[in-house]
Protein backbone atom coordinates (compact mmCIF):
# COMPACT_ATOMS: atom_id res chain seq x y z
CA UNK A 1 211.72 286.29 135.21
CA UNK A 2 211.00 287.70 138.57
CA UNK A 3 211.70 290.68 139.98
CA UNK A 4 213.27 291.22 143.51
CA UNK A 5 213.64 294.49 145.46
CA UNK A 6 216.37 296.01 147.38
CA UNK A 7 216.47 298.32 150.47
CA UNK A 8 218.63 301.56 149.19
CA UNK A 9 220.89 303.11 151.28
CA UNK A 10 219.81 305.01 154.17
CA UNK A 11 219.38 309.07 153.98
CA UNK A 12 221.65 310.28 156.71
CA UNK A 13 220.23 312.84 159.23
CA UNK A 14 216.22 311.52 157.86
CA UNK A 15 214.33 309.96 160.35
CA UNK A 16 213.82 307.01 158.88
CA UNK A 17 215.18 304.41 156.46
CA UNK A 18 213.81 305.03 152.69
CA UNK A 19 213.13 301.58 150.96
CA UNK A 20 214.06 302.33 147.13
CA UNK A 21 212.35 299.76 144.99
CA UNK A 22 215.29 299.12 142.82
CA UNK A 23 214.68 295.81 140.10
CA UNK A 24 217.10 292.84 140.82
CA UNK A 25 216.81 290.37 137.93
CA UNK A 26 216.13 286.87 139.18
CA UNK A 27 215.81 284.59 135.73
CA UNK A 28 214.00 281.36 136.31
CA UNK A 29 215.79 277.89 134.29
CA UNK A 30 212.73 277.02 132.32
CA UNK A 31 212.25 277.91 128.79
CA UNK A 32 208.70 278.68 127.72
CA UNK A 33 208.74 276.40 125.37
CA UNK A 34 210.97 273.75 126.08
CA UNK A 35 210.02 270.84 128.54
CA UNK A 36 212.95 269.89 130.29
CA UNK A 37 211.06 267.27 132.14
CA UNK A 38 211.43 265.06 129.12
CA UNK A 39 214.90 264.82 129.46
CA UNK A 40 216.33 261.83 130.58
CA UNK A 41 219.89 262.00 131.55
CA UNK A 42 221.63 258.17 131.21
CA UNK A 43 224.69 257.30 132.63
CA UNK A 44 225.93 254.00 131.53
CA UNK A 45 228.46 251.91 133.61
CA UNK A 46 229.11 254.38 136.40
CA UNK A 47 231.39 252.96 138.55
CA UNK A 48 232.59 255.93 141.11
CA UNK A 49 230.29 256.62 143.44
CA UNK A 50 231.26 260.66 143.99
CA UNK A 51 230.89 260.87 139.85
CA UNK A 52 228.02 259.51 140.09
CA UNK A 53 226.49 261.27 143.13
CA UNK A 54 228.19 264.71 140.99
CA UNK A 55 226.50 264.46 137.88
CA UNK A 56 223.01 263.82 140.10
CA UNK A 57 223.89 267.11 141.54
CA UNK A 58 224.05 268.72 138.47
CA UNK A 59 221.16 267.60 137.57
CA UNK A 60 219.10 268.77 140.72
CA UNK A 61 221.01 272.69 140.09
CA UNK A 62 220.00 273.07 136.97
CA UNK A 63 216.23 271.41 137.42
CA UNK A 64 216.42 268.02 135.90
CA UNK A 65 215.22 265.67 137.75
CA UNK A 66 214.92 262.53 135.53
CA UNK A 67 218.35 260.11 135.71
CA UNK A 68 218.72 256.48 134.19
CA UNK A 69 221.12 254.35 134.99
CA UNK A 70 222.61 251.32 133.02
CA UNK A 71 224.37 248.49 134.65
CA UNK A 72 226.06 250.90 137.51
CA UNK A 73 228.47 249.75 139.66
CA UNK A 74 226.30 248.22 142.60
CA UNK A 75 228.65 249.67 145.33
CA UNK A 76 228.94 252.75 143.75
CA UNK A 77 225.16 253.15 142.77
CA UNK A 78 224.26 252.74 146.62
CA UNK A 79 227.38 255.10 147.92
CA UNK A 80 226.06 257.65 145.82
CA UNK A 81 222.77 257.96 146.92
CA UNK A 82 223.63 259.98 150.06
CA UNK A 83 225.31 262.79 148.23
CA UNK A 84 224.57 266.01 149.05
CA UNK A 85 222.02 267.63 147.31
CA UNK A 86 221.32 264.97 144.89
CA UNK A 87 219.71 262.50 147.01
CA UNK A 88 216.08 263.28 145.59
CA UNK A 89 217.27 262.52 141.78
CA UNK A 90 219.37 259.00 143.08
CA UNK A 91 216.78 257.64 144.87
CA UNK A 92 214.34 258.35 142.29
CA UNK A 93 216.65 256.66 139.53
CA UNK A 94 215.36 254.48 137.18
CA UNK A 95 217.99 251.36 136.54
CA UNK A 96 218.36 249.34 133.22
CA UNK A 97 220.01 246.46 131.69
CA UNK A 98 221.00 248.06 129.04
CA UNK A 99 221.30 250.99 126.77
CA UNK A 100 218.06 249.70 124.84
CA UNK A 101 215.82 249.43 127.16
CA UNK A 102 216.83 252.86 129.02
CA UNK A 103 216.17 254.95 126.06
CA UNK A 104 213.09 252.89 124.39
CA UNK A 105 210.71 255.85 125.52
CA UNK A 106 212.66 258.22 123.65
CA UNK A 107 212.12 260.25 120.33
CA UNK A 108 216.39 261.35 120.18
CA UNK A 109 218.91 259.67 121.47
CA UNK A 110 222.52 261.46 121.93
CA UNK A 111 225.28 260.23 122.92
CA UNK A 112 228.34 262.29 124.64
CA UNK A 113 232.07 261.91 123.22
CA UNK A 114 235.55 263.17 123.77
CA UNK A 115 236.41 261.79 120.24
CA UNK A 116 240.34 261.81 120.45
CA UNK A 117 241.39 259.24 118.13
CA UNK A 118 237.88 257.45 117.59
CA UNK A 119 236.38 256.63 114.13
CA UNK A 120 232.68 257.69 114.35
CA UNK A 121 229.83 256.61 112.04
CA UNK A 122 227.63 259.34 113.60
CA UNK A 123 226.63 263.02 112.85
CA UNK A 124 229.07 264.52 115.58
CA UNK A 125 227.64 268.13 117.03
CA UNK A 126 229.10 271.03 119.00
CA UNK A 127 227.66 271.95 122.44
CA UNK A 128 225.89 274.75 121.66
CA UNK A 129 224.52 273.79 118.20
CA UNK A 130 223.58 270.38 119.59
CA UNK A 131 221.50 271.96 122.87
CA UNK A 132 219.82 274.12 120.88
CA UNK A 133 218.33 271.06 118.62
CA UNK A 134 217.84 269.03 122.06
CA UNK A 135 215.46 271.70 123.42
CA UNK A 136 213.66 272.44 120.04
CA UNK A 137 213.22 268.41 120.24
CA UNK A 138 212.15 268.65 123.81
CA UNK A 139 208.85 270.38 123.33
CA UNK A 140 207.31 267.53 122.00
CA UNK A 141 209.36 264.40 122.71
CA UNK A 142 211.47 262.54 125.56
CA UNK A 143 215.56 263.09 124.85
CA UNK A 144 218.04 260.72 126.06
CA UNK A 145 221.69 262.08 126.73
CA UNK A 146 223.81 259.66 127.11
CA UNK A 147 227.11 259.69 129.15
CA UNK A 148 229.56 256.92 129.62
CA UNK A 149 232.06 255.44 131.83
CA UNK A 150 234.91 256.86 133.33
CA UNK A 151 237.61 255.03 131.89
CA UNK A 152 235.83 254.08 128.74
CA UNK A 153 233.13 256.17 127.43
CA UNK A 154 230.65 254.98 125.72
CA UNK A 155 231.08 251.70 123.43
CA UNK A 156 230.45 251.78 120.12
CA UNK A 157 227.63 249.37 121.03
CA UNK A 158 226.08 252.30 123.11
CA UNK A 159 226.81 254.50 119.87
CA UNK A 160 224.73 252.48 118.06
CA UNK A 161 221.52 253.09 119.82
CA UNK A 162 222.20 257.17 119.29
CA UNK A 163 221.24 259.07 116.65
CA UNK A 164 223.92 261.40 116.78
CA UNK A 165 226.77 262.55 119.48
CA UNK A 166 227.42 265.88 121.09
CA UNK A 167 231.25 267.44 121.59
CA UNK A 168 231.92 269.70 124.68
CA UNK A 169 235.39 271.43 122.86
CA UNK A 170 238.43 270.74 125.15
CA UNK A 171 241.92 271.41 125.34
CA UNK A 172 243.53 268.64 122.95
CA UNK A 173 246.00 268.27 125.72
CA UNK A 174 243.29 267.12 127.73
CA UNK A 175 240.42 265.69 125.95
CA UNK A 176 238.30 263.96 128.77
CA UNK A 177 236.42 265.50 131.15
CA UNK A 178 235.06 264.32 134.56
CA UNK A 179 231.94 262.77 134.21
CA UNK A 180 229.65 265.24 136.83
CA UNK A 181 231.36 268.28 134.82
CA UNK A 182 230.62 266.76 131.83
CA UNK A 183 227.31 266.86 132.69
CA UNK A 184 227.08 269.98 134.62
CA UNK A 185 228.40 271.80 131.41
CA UNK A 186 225.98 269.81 129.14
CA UNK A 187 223.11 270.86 131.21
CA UNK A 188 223.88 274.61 131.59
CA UNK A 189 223.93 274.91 128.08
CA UNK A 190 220.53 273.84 127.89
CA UNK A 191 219.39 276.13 129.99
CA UNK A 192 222.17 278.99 129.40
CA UNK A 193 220.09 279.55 126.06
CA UNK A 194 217.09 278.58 127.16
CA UNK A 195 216.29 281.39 129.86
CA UNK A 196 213.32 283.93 129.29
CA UNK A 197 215.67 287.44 129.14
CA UNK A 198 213.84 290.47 129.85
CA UNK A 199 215.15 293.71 129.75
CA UNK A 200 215.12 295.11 133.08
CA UNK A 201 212.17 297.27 134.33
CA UNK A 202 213.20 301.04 133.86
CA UNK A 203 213.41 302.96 137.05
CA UNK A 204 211.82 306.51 137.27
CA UNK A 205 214.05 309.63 137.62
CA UNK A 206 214.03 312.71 139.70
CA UNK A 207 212.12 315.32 138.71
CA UNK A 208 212.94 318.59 137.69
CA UNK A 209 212.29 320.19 140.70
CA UNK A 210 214.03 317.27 143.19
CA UNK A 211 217.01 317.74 140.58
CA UNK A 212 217.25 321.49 141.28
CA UNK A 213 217.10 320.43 144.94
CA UNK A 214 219.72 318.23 144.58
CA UNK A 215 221.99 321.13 142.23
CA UNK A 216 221.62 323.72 145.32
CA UNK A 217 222.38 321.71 147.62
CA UNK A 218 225.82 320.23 146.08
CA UNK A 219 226.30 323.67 144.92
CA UNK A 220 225.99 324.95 148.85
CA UNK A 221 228.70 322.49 149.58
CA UNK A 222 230.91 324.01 146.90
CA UNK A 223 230.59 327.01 148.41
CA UNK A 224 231.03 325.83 152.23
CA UNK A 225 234.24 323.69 151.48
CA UNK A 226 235.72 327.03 149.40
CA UNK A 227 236.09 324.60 146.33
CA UNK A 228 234.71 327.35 144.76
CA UNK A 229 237.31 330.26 145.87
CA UNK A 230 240.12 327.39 144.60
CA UNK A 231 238.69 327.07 141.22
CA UNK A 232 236.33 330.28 140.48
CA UNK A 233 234.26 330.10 137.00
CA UNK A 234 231.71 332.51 135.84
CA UNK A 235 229.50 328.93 135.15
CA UNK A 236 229.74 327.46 138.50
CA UNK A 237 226.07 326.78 139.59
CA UNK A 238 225.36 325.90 135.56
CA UNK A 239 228.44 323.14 135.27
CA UNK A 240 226.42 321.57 138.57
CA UNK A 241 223.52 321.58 137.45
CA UNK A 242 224.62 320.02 134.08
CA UNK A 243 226.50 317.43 136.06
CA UNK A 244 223.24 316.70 138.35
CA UNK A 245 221.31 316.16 134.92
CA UNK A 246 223.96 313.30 133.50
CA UNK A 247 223.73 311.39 136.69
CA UNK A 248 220.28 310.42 135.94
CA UNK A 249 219.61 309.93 139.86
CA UNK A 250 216.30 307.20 140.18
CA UNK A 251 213.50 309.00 141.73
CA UNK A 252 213.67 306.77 144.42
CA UNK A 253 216.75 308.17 145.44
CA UNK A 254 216.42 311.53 146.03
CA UNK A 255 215.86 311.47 149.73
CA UNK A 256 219.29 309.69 150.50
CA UNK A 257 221.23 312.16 148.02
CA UNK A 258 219.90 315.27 149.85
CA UNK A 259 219.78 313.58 153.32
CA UNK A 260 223.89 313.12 152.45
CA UNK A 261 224.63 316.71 151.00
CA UNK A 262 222.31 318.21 154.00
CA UNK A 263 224.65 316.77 156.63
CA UNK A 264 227.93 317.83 154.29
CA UNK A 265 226.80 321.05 154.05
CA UNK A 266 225.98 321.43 157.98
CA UNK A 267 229.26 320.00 158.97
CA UNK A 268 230.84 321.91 156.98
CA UNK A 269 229.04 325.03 158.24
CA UNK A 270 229.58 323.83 161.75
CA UNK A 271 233.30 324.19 161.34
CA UNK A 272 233.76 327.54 159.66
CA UNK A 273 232.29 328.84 162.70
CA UNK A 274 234.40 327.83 165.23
């Protein structure tokens, strides 16, 4: 994770801008312990050039860069390799025969399914469970994910050479997914889980004194705009202090709170003497 900084608002009536150095998270795709180089996304009989050039842009979002392809359309296969974005991962596709040979390197071999109305002879995993046992499996071995054709799938032929299939959970009124979302979705839940969360870095509050600063001043402004002649309490300047304390203002802060309540309380002051 890195940490990015933003420029906080401006203190009206300072002289210059104050730059609060306020954490924005930024989390990075790679897992400390996962190597998602040794993924090897396979797409088997591709025949639609803007699927194909789709799931290649998935692949370059989310930081894969390793694609396979078996027996691809030829028209499509050279179509696709201007899409947008994905140009780096098509031209630097690896093309098989078959199913065999593209995943011969690799320690697991899954293969993606709708099911429907299929018979399978193969372990069949969830999304979620199934990534998490694909990156455990990445850290010391190449993965193959298979995906299949548009119209078809994947054969039972390509089954065979799987050890067991992953299920993305559909609507059962529409089963089959589009093959770049289907691997779009696939990929983010690799790296969904495998992100490096840290908590963000605490910023330091006001002081005591700046917060006391900040109370007389908003309680000034009472005063000025008669709030307090509407709604008198014995408790006044307590209640705002109380309420300055539950803010929790950042430290870096302070100057564009009191640059703000400065210029309320002159204008304010401005206009009760005219």
């Amino acid at each position: 994770m890195r940490l990015k900084y933003a420029l906080a608002w401006p203190a009206i009536g300072a002289s210059k801008y104050v730059a609060a150095r306020e954490p924005i998270l930024e989390y990075t795709f790679m897992s400390a312990s996962a190597n998602f180089d040794a993924l090897r996304v396979v797409l088997v009989s591709t025949r639609n050039p803007l699927n194909l050039g789709a799931a290649a842009r998935a692949m370059s979002n989310f930081g894969f860069v390793r694609l396979r392809v078996v027996n691809p359309f030829e028209r499509s296969f050279r179509e696709a390799r201007s899409a947008v974005g994905a140009s780096k991962v098509l031209l630097n596709a690896e093309e098989f025969g078959s199913v065999a040979e593209a995943v011969a390197d690799c320690g697991l071999v899954v293969g993606t399914t709708a099911v429907g109305h299929r018979h399978l002879h193969h372990p069949l995993k969830r999304l979620e469970p199934g990534a998490r046992v694909i990156r455990r499996q990445l850290r010391s071995a190449r993965v193959a994910l298979l995906f299949g054709s548009e119209k078809f799938g994947l054969s039972n032929d390509d089954f065979s050479h799987c050890h067991w299939l992953l299920h993305v959970p559909t609507s059962a009124t529409n089963i089959s997914m589009n093959l770049g979302q289907a691997v779009a979705v696939c990929l983010y839940e690799l790296v969904r889980n495998g992100r490096i969360h840290q908590p963000p870095a605490k910023l330091a509050l006001v002081s005591a004194v700046e917060s006391e600063r900040i109370t007389q001043l908003l309680y000034r402004a009472m005063q000025s705009s008669d709030y307090l002649q509407r709604r008198p309490t014995a408790d006044a300047e307590e209640r705002v202090r109380r309420l300055v304390r539950r803010l929790k203002i950042p430290a870096a802060d302070v100057e564009a709170w009191m640059g703000i309540l400065r210029q309320v309380v002159w204008k304010l002051d401005t206009r009760s003497k005219r």
